[in-house]
Protein backbone atom coordinates (compact mmCIF):
# COMPACT_ATOMS: atom_id res chain seq x y z
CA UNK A 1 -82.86 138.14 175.06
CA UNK A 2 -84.19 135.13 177.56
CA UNK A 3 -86.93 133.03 176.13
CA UNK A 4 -88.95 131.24 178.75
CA UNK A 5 -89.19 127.08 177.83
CA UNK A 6 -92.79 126.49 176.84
CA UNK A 7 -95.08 123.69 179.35
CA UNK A 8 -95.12 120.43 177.21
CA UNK A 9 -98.31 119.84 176.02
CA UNK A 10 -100.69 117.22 177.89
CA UNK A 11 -101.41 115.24 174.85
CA UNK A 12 -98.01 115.05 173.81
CA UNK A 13 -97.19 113.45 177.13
CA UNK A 14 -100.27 111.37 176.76
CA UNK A 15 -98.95 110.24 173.45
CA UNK A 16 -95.63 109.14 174.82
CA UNK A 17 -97.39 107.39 177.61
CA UNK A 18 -99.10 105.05 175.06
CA UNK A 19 -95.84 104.73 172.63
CA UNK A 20 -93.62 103.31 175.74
CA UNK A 21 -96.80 101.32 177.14
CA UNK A 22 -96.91 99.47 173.63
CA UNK A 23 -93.41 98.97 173.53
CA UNK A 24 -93.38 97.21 176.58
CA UNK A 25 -96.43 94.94 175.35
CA UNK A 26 -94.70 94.11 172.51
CA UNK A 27 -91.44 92.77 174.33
CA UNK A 28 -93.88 91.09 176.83
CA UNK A 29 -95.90 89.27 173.90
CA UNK A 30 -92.25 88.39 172.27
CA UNK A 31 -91.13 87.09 175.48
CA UNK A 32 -94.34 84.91 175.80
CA UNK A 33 -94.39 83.92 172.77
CA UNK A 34 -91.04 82.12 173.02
CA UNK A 35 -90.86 78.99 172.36
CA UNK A 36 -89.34 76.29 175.34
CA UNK A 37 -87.38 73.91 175.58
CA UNK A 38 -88.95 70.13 175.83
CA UNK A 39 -86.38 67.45 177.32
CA UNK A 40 -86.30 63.61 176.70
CA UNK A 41 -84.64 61.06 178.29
CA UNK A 42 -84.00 57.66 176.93
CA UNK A 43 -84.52 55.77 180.06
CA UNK A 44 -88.41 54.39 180.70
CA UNK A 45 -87.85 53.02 184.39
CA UNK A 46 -87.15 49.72 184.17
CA UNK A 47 -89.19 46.88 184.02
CA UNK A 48 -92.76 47.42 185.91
CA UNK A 49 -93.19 46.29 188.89
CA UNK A 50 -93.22 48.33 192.64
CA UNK A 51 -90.35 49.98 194.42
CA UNK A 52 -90.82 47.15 197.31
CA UNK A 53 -90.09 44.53 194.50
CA UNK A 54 -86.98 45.93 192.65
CA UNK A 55 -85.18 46.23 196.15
CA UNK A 56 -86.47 42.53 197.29
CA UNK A 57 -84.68 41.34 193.73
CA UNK A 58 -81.67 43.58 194.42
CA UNK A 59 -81.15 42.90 198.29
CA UNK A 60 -79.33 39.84 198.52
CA UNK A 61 -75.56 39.63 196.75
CA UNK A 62 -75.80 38.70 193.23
CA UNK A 63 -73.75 35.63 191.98
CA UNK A 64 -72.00 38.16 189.84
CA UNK A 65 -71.54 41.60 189.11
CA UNK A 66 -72.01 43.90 185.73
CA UNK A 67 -69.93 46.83 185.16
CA UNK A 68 -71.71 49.20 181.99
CA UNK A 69 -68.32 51.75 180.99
CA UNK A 70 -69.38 55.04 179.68
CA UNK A 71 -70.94 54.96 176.36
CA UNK A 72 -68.89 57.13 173.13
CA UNK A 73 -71.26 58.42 170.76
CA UNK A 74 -70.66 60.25 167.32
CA UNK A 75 -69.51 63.41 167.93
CA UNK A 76 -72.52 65.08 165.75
CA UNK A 77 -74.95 63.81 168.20
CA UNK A 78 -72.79 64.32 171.32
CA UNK A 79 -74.87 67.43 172.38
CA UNK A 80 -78.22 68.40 174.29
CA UNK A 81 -79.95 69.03 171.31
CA UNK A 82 -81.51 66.27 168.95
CA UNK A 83 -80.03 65.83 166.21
CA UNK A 84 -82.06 64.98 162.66
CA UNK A 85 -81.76 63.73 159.43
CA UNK A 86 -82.90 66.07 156.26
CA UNK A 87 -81.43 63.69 154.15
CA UNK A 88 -78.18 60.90 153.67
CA UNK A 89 -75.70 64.40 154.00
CA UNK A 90 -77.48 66.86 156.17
CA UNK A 91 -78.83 67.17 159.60
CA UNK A 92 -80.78 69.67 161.32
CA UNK A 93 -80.15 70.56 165.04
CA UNK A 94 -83.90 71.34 167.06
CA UNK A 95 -82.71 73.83 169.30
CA UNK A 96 -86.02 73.22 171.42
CA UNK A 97 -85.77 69.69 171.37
CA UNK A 98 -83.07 68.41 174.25
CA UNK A 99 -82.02 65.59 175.84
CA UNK A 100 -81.86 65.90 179.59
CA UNK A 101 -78.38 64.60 179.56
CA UNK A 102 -75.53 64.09 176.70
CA UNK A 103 -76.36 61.34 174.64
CA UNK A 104 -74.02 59.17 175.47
CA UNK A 105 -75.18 59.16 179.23
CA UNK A 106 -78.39 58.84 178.81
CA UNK A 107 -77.43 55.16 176.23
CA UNK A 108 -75.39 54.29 179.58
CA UNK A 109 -78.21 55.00 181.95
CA UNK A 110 -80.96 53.26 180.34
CA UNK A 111 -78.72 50.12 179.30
CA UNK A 112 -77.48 49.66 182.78
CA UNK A 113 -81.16 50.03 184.12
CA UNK A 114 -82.59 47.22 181.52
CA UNK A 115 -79.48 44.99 182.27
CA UNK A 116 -79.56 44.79 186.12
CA UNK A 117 -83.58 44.30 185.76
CA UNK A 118 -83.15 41.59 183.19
CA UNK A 119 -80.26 39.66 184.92
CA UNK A 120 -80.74 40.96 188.77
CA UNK A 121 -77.62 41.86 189.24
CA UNK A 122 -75.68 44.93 190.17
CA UNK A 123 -73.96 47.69 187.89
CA UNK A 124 -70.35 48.49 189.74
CA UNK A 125 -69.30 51.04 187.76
CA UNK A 126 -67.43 53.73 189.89
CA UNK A 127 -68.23 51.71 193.16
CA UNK A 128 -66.05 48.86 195.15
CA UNK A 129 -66.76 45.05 194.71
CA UNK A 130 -65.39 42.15 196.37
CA UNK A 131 -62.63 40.17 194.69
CA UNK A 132 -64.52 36.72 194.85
CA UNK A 133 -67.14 37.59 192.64
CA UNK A 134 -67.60 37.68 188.94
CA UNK A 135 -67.58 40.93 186.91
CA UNK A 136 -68.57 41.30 183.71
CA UNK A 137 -67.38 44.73 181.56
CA UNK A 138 -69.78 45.96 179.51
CA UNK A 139 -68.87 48.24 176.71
CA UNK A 140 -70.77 50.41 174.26
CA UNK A 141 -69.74 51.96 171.22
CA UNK A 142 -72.15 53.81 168.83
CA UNK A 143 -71.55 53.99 165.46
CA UNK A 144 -74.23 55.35 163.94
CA UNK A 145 -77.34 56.87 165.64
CA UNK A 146 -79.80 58.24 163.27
CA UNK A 147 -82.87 60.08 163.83
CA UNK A 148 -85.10 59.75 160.46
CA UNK A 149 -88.57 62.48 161.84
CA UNK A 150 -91.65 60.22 160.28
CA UNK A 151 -89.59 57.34 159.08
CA UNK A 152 -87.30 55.49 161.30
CA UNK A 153 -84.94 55.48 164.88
CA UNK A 154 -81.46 53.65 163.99
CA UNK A 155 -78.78 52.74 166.88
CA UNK A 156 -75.48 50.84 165.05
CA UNK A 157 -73.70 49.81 167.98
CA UNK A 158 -69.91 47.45 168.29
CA UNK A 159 -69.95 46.45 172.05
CA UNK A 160 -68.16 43.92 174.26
CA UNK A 161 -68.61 41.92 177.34
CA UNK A 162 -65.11 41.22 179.23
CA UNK A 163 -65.07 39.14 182.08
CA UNK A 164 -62.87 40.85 184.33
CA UNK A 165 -59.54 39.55 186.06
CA UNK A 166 -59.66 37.38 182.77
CA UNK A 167 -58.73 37.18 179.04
CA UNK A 168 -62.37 36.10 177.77
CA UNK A 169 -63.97 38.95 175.74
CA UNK A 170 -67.20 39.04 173.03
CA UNK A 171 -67.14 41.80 170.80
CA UNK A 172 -70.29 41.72 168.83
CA UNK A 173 -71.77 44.55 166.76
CA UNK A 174 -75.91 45.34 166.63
CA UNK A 175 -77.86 47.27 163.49
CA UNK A 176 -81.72 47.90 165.43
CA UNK A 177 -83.91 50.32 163.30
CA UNK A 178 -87.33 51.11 164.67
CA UNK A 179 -90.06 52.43 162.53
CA UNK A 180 -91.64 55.63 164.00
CA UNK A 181 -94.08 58.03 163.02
CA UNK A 182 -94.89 62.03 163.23
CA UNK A 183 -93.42 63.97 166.11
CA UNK A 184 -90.17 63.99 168.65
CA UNK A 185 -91.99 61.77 171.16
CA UNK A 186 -92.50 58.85 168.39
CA UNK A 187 -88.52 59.51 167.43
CA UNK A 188 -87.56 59.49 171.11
CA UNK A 189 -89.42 56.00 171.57
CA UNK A 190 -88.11 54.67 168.65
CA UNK A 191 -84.75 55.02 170.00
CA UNK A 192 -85.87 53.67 173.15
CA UNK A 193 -87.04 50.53 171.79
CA UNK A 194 -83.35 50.35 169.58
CA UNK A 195 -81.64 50.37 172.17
CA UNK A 196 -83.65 48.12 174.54
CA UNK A 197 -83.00 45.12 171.55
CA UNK A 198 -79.15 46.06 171.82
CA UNK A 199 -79.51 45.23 175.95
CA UNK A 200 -81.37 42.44 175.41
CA UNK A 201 -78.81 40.85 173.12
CA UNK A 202 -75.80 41.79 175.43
CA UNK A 203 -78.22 40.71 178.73
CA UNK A 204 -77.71 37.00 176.14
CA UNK A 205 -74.52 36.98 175.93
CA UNK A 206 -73.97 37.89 179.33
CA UNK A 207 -75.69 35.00 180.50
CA UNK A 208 -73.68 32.58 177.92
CA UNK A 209 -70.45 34.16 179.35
CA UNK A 210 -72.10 33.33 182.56
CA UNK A 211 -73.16 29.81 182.43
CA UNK A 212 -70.41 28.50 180.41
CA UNK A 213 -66.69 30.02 181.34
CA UNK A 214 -65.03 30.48 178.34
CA UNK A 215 -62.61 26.89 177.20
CA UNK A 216 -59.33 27.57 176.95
CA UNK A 217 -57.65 26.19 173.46
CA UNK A 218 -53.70 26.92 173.21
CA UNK A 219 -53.16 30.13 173.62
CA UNK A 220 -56.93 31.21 172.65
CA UNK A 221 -59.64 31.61 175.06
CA UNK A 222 -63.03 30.84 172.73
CA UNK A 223 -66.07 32.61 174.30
CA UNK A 224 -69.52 31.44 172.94
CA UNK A 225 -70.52 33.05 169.58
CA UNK A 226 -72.52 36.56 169.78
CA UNK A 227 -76.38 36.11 169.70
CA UNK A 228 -76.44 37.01 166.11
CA UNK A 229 -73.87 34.54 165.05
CA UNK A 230 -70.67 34.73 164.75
CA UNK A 231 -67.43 33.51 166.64
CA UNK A 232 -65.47 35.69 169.03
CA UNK A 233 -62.30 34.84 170.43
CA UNK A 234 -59.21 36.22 171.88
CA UNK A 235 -55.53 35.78 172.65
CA UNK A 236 -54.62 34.92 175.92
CA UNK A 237 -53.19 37.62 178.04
CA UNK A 238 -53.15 39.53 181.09
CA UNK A 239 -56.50 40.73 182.49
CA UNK A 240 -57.13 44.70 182.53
């Protein structure tokens, strides 16, 4: 025996019609409601001042050159996201919160930026330079950099300036904590303002390295002392 199939009823299909049509609002709101990513960048453009006057100070050939090498960075803060401290043994990662480069280039970016501004020179790095002029290396290494929300912005850096095609190197070391308050952007700027300290001491003993080439005792090249105190010396050797 055939049975016929039965004509679903209209307010079934009505009722279907409004289950799938709130299911889709729901994902939609979800999808709204999502929370997006914010990027920061340690980098503040420079020193003030027009476009027309940065390339006036830049135009003509420095008397010497800089040369900022890439900048290593603890590897628990070598990622996009900022990384926080809870307390002296744990950190929380803010998935939301991103820098719009790794760390460690965005310390290389904004130090070369405040350096050639302060001294008017010309960061090399990567690029040609003629063999008659001066270069000084510039390296960064970070020891510590802590990010304390409401408290404070801490950059522990060792870093050296090498005059290059010569034996005379500074190794100093820097400690900067800023005070910040409530929210990312305060943390961000305290960072910011760490790290422009750090430049300004290494634009110093740039300028020291500069003005006075290093004298050369025995077999010791003696460099002036770092800006903090402190002598630094080295054996000497061939240039790298």
């Amino acid at each position: 025996m055939m049975f016929a199939r039965l004509p679903r009823s209209p307010r079934g299909l009505v009722r279907r019609a409004i289950q799938a049509g709130c299911i889709a609002a729901l994902m939609a709101t979800a999808a709204c409601s999502s929370p997006s990513s914010r990027f920061y960048t340690l980098s503040d453009g420079g020193v003030a001042g027009s476009t027309t006057a940065v390339s006036a100070r830049t135009s003509s050939a420095p008397a010497w050159l800089i040369e900022v090498a890439p900048v290593d960075v603890p590897p628990q803060v070598a990622k996009n996201q900022l990384v926080v401290q809870t307390a002296p043994t744990q950190v929380q990662v803010l998935e939301q919160e991103r820098w719009a480069s790794l760390p460690g280039d965005e310390i290389r970016r904004a130090l070369s930026t405040s350096l050639t501004q302060q001294l008017n020179t010309i960061d090399v790095y990567g690029t040609a330079y003629p063999d008659t002029t001066p270069v000084y290396r510039v390296s960064l290494n970070v020891q510590r950099f802590e990010s304390w929300p409401g408290s404070h912005a801490l950059i522990d850096a060792v870093w050296s300036v090498r005059a290059v095609r010569s034996a005379a190197v500074m190794t100093c070391r820097s400690v900067v904590s800023e005070p910040v308050g409530g929210g990312i952007d305060s943390l961000v700027d305290g960072h910011r303002k760490a790290l422009q300290e750090i430049s300004s001491q290494v634009a110093g003993a740039l300028q020291a390295m500069a003005a006075a080439p290093p004298a050369k005792t025995g077999k010791v090249v003696v460099v002036p002392a770092c800006p903090s105190g402190g002598a630094a010396s080295v054996a000497a050797g061939s240039a790298s």
